[in-house]
Protein backbone atom coordinates (compact mmCIF):
# COMPACT_ATOMS: atom_id res chain seq x y z
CA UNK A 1 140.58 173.96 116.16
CA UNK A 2 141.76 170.59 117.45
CA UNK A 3 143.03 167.97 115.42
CA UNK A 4 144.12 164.55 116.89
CA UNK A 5 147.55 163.52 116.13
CA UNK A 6 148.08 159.79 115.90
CA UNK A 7 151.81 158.12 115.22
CA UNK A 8 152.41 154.84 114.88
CA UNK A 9 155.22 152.85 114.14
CA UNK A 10 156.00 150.99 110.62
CA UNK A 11 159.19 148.72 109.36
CA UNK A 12 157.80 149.24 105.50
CA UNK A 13 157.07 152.76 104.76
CA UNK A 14 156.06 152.64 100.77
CA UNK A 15 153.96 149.61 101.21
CA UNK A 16 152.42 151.66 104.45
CA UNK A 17 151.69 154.99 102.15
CA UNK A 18 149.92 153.49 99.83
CA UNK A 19 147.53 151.63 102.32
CA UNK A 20 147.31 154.68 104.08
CA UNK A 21 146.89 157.13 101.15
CA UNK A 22 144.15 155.25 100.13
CA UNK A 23 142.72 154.90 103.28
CA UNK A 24 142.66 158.75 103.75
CA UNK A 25 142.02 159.39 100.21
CA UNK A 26 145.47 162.00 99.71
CA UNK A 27 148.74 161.43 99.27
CA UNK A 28 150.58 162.78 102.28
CA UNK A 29 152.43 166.13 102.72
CA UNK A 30 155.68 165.43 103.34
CA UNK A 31 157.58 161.71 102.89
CA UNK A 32 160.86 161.10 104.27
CA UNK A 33 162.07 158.05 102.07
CA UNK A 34 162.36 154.60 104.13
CA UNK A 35 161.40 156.92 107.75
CA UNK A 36 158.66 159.12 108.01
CA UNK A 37 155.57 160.19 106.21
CA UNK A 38 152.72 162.47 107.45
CA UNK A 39 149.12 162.67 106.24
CA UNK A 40 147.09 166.14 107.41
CA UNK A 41 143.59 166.14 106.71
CA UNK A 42 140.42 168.31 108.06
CA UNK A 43 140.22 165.26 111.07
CA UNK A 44 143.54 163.62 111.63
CA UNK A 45 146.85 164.07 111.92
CA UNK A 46 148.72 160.77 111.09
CA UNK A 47 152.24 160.42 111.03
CA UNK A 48 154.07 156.94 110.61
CA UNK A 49 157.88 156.23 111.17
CA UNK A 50 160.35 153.81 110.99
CA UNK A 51 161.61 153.16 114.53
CA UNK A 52 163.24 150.39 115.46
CA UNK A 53 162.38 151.01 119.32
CA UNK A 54 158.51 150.03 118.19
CA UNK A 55 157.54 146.94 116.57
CA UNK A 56 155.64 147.42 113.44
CA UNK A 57 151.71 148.60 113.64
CA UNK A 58 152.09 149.97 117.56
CA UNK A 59 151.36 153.22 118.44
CA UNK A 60 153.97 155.51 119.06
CA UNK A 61 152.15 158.33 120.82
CA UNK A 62 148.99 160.25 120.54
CA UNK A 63 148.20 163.75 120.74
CA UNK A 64 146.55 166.96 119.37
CA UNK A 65 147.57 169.64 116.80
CA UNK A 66 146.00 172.75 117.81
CA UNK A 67 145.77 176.10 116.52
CA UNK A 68 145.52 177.33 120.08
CA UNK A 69 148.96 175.36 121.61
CA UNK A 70 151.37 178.03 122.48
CA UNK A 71 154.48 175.51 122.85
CA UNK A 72 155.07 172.21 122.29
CA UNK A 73 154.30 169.85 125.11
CA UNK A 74 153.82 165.82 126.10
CA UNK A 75 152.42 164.28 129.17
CA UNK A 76 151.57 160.44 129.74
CA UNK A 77 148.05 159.82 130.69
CA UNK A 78 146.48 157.40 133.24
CA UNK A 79 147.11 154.15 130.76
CA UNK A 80 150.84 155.19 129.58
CA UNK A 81 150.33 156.57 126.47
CA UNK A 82 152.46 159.62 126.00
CA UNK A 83 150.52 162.77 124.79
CA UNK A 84 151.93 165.37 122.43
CA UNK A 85 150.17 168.81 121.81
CA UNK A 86 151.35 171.07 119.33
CA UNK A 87 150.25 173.96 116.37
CA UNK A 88 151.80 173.16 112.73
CA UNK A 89 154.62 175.67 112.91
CA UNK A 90 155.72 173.58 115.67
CA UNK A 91 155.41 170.16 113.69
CA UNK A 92 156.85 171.71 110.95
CA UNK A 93 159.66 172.74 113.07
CA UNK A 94 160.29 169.37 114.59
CA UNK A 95 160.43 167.47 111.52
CA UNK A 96 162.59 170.00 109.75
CA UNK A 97 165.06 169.58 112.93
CA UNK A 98 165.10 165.70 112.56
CA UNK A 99 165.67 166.11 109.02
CA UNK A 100 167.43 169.33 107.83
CA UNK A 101 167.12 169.08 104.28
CA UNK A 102 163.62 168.85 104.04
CA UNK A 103 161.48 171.82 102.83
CA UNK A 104 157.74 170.66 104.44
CA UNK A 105 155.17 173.28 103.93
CA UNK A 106 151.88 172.09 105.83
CA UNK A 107 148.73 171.29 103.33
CA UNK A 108 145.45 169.76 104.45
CA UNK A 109 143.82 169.05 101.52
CA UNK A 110 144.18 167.28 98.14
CA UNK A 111 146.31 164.48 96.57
């Protein structure tokens, strides 16, 4: 199964997971206060972060969660964008290597 991944970039995080929670209808799985937030469900994989290197609403990258992706890898396609293609141990691994003391267990369902 393939899920695409978008990540964009946000200056407001609260005000942005409430738009988005209610645009996705669920509250998102793991929240990293005033930095990151990530929303899982059966179609998308949306992620939104505080980075200062982005201006607020731009995309940060795209890319595909897939149960079949044996490592973790990024390539830019013919427009730029930078690609990322991963399985959710290895999402859960990144973001518990950016931020140590959080405890994310992957969910794709419910609020």
């Amino acid at each position: 199964m393939k899920r695409i991944h978008i990540a964009l970039s946000t200056h407001n995080i609260s005000e942005s997971i409430k738009d988005y929670s209610i645009r996705l209808g669920m509250a998102p799985c793991v929240i990293i206060e005033n930095e990151y937030a990530l929303w899982r469900t059966d179609t998308v994989n949306l992620s939104i972060r505080n980075d200062p290197k982005v201006s607020p609403g731009n995309l940060r990258h795209l890319g595909w969660e897939s149960s079949n992706a044996i490592e973790f890898t990024t390539s830019k396609d013919v427009n730029g964008i930078l690609w990322e293609e991963f399985n959710a141990e290895q999402q859960k691994t990144e973001i518990e290597e950016v931020w140590p003391t959080v405890e994310y267990k992957p969910r794709t369902k419910g609020v």
